[in-house]
C-alpha atoms as a PDB file:
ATOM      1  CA  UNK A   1     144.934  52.243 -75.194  1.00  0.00           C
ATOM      2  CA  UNK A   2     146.750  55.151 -76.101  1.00  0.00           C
ATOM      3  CA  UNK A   3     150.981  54.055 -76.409  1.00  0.00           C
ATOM      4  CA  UNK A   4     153.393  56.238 -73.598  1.00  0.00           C
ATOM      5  CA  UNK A   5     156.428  58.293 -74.055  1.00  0.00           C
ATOM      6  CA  UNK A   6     159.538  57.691 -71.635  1.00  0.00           C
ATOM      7  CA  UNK A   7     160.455  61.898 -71.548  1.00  0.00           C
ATOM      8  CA  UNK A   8     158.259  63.890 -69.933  1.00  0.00           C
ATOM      9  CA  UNK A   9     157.234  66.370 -72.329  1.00  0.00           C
ATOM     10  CA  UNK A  10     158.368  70.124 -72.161  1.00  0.00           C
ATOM     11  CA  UNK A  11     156.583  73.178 -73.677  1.00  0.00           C
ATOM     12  CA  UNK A  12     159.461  73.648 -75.723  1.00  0.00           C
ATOM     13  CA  UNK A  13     159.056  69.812 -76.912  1.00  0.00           C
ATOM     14  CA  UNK A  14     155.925  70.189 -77.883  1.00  0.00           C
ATOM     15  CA  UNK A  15     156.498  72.935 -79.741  1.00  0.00           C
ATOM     16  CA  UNK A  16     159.202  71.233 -81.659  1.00  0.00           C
ATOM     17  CA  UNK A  17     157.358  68.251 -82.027  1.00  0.00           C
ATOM     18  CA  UNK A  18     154.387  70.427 -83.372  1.00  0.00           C
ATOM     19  CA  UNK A  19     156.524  71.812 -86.084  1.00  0.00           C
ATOM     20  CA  UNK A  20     157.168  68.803 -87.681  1.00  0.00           C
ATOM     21  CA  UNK A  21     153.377  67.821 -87.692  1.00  0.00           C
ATOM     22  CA  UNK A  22     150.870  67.697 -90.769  1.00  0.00           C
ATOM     23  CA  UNK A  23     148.809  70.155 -88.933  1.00  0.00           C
ATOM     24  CA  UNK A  24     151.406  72.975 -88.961  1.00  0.00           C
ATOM     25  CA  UNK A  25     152.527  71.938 -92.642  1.00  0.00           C
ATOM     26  CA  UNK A  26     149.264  71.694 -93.704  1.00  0.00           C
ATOM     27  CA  UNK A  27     148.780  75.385 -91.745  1.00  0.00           C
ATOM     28  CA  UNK A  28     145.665  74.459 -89.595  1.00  0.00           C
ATOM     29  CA  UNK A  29     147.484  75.589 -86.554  1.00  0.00           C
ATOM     30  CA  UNK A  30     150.687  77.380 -85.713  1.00  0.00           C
ATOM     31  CA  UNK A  31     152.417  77.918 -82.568  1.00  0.00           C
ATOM     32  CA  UNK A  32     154.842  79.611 -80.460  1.00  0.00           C
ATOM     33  CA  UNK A  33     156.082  79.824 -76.231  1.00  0.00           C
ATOM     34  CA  UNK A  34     155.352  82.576 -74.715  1.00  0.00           C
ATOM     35  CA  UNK A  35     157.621  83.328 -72.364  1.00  0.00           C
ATOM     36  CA  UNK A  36     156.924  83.647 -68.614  1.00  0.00           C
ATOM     37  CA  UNK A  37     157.645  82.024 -64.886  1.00  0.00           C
ATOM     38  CA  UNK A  38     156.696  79.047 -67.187  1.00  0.00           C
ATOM     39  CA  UNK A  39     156.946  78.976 -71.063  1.00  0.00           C
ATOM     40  CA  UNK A  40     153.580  78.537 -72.176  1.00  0.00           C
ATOM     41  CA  UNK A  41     152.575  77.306 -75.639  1.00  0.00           C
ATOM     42  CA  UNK A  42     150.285  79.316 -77.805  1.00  0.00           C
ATOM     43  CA  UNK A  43     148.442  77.518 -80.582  1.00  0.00           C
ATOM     44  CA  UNK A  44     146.854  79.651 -83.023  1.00  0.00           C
ATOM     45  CA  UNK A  45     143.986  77.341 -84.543  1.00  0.00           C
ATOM     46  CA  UNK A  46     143.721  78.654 -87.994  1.00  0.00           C
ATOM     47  CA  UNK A  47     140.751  76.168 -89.077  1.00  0.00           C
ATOM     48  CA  UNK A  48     138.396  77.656 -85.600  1.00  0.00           C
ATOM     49  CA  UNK A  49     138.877  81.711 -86.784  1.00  0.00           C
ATOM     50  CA  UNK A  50     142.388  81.914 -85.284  1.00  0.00           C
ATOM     51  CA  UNK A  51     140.926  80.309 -81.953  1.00  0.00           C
ATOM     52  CA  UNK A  52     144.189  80.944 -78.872  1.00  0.00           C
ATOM     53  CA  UNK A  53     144.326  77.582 -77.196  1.00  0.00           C
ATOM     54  CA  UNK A  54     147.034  77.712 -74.632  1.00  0.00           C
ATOM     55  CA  UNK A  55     149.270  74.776 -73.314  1.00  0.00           C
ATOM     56  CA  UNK A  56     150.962  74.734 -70.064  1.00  0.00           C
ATOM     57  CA  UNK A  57     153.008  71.415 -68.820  1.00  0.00           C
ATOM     58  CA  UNK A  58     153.296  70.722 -64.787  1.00  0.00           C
ATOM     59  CA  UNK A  59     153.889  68.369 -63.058  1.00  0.00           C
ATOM     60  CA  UNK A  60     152.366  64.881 -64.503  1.00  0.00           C
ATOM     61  CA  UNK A  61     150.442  66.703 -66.436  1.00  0.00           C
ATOM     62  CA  UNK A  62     149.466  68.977 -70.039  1.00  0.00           C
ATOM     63  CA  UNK A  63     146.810  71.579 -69.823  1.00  0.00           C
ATOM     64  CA  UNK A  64     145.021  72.548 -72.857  1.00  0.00           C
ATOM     65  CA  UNK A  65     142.771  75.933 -72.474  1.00  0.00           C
ATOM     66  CA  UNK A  66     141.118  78.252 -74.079  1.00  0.00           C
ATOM     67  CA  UNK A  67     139.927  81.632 -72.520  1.00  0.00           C
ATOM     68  CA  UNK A  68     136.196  82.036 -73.537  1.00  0.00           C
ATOM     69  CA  UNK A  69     134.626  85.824 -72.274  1.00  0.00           C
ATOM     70  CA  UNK A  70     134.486  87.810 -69.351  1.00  0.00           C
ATOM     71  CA  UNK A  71     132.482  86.630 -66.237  1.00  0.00           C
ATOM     72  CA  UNK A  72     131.009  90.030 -66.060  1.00  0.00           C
ATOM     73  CA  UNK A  73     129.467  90.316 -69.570  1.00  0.00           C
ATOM     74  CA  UNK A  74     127.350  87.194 -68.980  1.00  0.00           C
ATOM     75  CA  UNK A  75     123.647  87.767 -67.822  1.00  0.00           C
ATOM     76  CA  UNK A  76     122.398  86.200 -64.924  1.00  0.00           C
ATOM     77  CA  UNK A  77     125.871  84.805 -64.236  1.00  0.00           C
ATOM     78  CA  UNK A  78     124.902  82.140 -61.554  1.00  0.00           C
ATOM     79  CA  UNK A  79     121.898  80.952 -63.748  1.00  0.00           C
ATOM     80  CA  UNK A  80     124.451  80.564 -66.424  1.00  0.00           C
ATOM     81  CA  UNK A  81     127.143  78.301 -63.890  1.00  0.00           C
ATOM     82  CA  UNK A  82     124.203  75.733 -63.453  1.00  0.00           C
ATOM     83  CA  UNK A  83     123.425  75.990 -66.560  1.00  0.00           C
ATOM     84  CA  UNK A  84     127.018  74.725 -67.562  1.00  0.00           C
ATOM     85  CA  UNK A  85     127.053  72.378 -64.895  1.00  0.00           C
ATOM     86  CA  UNK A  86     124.101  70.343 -66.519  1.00  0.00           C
ATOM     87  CA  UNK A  87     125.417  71.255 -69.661  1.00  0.00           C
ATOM     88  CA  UNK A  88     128.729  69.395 -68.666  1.00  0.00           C
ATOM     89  CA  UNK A  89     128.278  66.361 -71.252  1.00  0.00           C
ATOM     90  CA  UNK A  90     127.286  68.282 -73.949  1.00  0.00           C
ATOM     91  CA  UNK A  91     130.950  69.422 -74.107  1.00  0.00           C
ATOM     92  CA  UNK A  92     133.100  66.233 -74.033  1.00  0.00           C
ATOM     93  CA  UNK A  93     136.125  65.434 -72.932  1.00  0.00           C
ATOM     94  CA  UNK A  94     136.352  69.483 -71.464  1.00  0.00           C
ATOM     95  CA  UNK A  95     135.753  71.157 -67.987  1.00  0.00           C
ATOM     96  CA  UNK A  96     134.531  74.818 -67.527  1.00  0.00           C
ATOM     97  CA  UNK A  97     136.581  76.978 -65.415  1.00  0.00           C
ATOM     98  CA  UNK A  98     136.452  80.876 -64.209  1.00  0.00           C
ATOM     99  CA  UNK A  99     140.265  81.862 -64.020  1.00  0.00           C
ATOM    100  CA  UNK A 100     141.545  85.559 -63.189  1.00  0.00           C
ATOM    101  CA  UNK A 101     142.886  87.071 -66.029  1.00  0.00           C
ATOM    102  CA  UNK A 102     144.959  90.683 -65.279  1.00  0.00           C
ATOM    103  CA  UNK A 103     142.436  91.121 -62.364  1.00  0.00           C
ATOM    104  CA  UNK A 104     139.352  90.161 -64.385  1.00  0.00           C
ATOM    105  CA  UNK A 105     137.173  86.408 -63.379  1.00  0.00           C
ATOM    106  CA  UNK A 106     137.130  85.128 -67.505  1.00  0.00           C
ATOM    107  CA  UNK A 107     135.246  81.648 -68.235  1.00  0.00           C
ATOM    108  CA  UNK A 108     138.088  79.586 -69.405  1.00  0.00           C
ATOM    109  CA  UNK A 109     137.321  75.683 -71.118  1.00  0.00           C
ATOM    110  CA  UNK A 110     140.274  73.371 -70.449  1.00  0.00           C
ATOM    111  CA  UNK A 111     141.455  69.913 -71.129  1.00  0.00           C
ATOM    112  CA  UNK A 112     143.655  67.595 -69.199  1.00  0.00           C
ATOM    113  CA  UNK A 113     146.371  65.116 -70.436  1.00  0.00           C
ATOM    114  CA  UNK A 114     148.940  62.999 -69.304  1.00  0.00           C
ATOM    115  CA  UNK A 115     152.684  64.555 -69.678  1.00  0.00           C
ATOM    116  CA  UNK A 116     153.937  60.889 -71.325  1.00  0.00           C
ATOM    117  CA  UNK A 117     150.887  61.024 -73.917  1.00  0.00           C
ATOM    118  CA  UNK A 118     151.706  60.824 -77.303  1.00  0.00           C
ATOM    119  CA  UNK A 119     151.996  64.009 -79.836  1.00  0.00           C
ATOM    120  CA  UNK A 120     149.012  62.242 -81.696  1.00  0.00           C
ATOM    121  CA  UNK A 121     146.823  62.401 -78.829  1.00  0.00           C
ATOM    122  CA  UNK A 122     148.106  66.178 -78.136  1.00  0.00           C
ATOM    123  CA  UNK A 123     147.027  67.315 -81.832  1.00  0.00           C
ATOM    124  CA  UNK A 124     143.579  64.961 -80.586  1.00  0.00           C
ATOM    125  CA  UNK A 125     143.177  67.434 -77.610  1.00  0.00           C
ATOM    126  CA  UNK A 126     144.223  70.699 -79.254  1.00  0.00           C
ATOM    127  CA  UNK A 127     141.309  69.990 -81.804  1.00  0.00           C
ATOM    128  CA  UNK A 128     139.372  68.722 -79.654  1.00  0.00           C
ATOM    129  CA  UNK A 129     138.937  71.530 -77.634  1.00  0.00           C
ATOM    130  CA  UNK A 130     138.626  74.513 -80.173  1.00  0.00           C
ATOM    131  CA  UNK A 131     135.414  72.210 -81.537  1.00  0.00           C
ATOM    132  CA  UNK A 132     134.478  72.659 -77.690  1.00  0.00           C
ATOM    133  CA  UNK A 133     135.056  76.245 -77.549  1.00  0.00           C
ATOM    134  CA  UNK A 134     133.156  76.853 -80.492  1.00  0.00           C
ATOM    135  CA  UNK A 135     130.207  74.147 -78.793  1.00  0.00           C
ATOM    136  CA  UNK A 136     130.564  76.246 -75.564  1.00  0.00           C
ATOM    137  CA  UNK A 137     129.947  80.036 -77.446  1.00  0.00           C
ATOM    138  CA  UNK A 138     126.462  78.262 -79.054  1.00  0.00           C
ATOM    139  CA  UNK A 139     125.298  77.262 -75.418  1.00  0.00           C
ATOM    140  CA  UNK A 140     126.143  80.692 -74.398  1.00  0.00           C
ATOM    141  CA  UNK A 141     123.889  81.432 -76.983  1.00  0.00           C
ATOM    142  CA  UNK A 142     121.468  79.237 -76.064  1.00  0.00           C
ATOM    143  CA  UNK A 143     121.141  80.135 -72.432  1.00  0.00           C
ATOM    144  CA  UNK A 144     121.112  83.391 -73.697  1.00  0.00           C
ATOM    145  CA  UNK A 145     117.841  82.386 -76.171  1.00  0.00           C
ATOM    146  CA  UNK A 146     116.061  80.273 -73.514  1.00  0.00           C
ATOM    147  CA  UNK A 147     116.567  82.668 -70.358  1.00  0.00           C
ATOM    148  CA  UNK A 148     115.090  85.361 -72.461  1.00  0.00           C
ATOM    149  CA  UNK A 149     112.205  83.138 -73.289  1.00  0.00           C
ATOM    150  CA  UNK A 150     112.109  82.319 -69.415  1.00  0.00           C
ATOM    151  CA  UNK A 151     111.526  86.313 -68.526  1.00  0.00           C
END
């Protein structure tokens, strides 16, 4: 079982505690807050093409996501949502999403933590989920291969 921290952690926190990782050093990620209503935490994953994953902390909890394409450029949109509904396990340890970004529905993949996890298991998630971004663009593809077959 995973160890707990006593402190909450903070964007900010995370960033600093990012800084001093072997990840940063060894320049497989960087990151920096974005500044809003809430700081938000933008890791750049060098290793995944420059992948944005962005972290938000509320509450009891971290939010890892990553913002994937635009609901609108996906054929047969509704045929693609069950698709990644039964597709679900294919992508561990990540949930689809459709969020609103600047007025436009965007599929987003996210990943939830605990706020008193430890930075290992943060660096563990932030991973994690570019491999599942990546995993999610080659179902995309995939729907995209088999739904053409299908017509």
């Amino acid at each position: 079982m995973d160890a707990v921290i006593e402190t909450p952690w903070t964007v900010p926190a995370v960033k600093a505690a990012l800084e001093t990782s072997e990840l940063v050093r060894d320049g497989e990620l960087s990151a920096r807050v974005l500044q809003g209503a809430e700081p938000v935490l933008l890791a750049t994953m060098h290793d995944y093409g420059d992948l944005p994953v962005y972290l938000s902390v509320g509450g009891e909890q971290i939010v890892c996501s990553v913002l994937l394409w635009p609901v609108a450029d996906q054929p047969d949109r509704h045929a693609f949502n069950e698709f990644l509904l039964k597709a679900q396990r294919v992508v561990p340890l990540s949930n689809f999403a459709i969020t609103t970004v600047n007025g436009e529905e965007v599929y987003e993949l996210m990943g939830e933590l605990s706020c008193r996890t430890t930075l290992q298991t943060i660096l563990i998630e932030l991973r994690t989920l570019a491999e599942n971004a990546i995993e999610a663009t080659e179902l995309r593809e995939t729907f995209g291969a088999a739904s053409a077959g299908a017509a």
